[in-house]
C-alpha atoms as a PDB file:
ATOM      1  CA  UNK A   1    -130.693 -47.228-116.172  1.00  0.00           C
ATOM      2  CA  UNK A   2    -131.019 -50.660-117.908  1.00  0.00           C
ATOM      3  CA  UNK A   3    -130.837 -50.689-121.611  1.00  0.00           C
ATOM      4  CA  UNK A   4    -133.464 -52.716-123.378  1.00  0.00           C
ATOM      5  CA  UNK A   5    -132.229 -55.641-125.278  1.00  0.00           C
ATOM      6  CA  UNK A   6    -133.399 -54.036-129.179  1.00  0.00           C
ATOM      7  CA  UNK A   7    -131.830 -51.133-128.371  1.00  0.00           C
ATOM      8  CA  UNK A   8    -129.770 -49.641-131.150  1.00  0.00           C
ATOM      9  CA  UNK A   9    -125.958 -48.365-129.304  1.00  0.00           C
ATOM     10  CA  UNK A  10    -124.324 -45.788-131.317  1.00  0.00           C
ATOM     11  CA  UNK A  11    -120.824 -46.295-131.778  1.00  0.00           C
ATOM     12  CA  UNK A  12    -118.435 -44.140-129.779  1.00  0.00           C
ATOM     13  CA  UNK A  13    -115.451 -42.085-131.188  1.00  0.00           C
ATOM     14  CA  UNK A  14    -113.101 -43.563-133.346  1.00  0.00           C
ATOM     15  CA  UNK A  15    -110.386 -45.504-131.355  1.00  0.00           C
ATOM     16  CA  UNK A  16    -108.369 -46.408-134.538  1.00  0.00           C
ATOM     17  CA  UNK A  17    -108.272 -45.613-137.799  1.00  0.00           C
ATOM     18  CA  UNK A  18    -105.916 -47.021-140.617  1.00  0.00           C
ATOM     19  CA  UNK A  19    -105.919 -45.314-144.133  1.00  0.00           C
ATOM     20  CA  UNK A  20    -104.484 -47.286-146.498  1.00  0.00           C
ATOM     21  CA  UNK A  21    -101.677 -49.545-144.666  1.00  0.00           C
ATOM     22  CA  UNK A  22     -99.871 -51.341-147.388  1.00  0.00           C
ATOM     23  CA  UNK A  23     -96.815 -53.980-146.089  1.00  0.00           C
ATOM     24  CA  UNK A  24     -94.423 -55.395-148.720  1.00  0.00           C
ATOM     25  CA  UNK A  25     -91.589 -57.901-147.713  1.00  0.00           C
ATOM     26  CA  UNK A  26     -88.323 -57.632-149.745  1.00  0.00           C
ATOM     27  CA  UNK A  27     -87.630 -61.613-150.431  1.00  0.00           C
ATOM     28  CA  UNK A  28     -83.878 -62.460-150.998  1.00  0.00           C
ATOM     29  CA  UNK A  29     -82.906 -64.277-154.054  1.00  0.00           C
ATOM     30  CA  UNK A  30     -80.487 -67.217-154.023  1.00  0.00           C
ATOM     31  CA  UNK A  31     -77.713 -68.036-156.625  1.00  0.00           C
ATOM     32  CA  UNK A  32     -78.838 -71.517-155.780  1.00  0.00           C
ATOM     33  CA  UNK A  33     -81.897 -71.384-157.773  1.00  0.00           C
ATOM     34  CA  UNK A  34     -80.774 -68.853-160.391  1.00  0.00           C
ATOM     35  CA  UNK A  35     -81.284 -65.270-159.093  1.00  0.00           C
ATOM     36  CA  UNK A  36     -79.252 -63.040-156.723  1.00  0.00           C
ATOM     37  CA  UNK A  37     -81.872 -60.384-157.305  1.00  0.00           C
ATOM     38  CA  UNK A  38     -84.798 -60.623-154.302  1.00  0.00           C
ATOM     39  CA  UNK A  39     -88.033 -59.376-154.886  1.00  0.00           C
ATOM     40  CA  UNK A  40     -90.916 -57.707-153.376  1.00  0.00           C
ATOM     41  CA  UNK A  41     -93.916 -59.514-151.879  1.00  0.00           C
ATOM     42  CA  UNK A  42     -97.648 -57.886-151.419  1.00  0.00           C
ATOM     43  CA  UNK A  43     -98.597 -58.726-147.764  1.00  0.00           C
ATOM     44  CA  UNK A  44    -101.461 -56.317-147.762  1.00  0.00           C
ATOM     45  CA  UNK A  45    -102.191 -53.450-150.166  1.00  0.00           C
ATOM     46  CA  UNK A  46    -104.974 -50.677-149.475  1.00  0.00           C
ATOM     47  CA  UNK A  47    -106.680 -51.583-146.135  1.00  0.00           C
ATOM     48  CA  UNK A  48    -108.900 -48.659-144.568  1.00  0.00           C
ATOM     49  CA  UNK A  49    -111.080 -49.215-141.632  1.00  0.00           C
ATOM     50  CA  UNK A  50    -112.013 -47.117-138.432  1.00  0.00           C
ATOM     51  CA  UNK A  51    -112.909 -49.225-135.240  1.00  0.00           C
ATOM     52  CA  UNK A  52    -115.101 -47.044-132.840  1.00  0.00           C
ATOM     53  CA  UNK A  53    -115.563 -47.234-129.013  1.00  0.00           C
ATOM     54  CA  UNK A  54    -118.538 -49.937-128.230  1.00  0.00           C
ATOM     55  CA  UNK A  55    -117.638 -51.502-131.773  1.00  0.00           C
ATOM     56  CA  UNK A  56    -116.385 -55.248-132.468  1.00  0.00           C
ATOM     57  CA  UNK A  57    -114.489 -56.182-135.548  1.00  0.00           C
ATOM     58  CA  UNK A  58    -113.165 -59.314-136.881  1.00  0.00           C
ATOM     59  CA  UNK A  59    -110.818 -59.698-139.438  1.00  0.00           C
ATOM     60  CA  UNK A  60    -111.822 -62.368-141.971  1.00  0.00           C
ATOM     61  CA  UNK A  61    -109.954 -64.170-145.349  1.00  0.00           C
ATOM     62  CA  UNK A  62    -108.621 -66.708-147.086  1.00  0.00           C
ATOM     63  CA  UNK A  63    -105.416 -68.830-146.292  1.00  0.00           C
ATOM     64  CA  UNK A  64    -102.507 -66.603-146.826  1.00  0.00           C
ATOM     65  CA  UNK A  65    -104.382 -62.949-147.556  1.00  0.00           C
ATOM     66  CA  UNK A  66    -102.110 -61.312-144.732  1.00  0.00           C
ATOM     67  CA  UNK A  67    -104.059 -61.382-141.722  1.00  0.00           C
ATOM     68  CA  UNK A  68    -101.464 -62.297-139.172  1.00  0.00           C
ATOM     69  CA  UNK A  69     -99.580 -59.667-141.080  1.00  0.00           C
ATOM     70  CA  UNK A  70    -102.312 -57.025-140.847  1.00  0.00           C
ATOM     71  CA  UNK A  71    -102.110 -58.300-136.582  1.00  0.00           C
ATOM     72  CA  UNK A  72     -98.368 -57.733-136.164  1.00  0.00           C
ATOM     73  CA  UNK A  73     -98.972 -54.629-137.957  1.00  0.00           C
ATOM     74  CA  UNK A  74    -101.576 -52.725-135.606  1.00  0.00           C
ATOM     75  CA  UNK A  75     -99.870 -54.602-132.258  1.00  0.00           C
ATOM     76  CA  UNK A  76     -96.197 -52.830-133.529  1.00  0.00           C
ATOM     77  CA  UNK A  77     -95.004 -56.206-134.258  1.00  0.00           C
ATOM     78  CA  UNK A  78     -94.227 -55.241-137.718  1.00  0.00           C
ATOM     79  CA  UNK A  79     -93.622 -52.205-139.865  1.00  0.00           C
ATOM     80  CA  UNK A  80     -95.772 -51.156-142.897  1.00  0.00           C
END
């Protein structure tokens, strides 16, 4: 039947679950500007969630905290 509209609607089983995806990106240096040594860049560091059947999620920060990467991440796009 119809459910009422202040029904509560459990959350299903778990349809992903990331433990702790960290993504670094190795950043050339230049003899141009004084180093031929890159470096390492945090994209993300630490992110845990589990999305359930039923749920919705959003992912929310500032300019530049690695959403996009955290994206390409889960859609394969990238590699962490």
């Amino acid at each position: 039947g119809a459910k009422k509209v202040n029904e509560k609607v459990e959350p299903g089983a778990p349809v992903l679950k990331i433990d702790d995806l960290k993504k670094y990106y190795k950043v050339g240096g230049s003899e141009v500007f004084g180093s031929s040594e890159g470096r390492v860049v945090k994209a993300n560091e630490t992110i845990s969630f589990t999305a359930r059947e039923s749920e919705t999620i959003a992912i929310v920060g500032e300019s530049g905290c690695g959403k996009s990467t955290l994206a390409k991440v889960l859609l394969g796009l990238e590699t962490a």
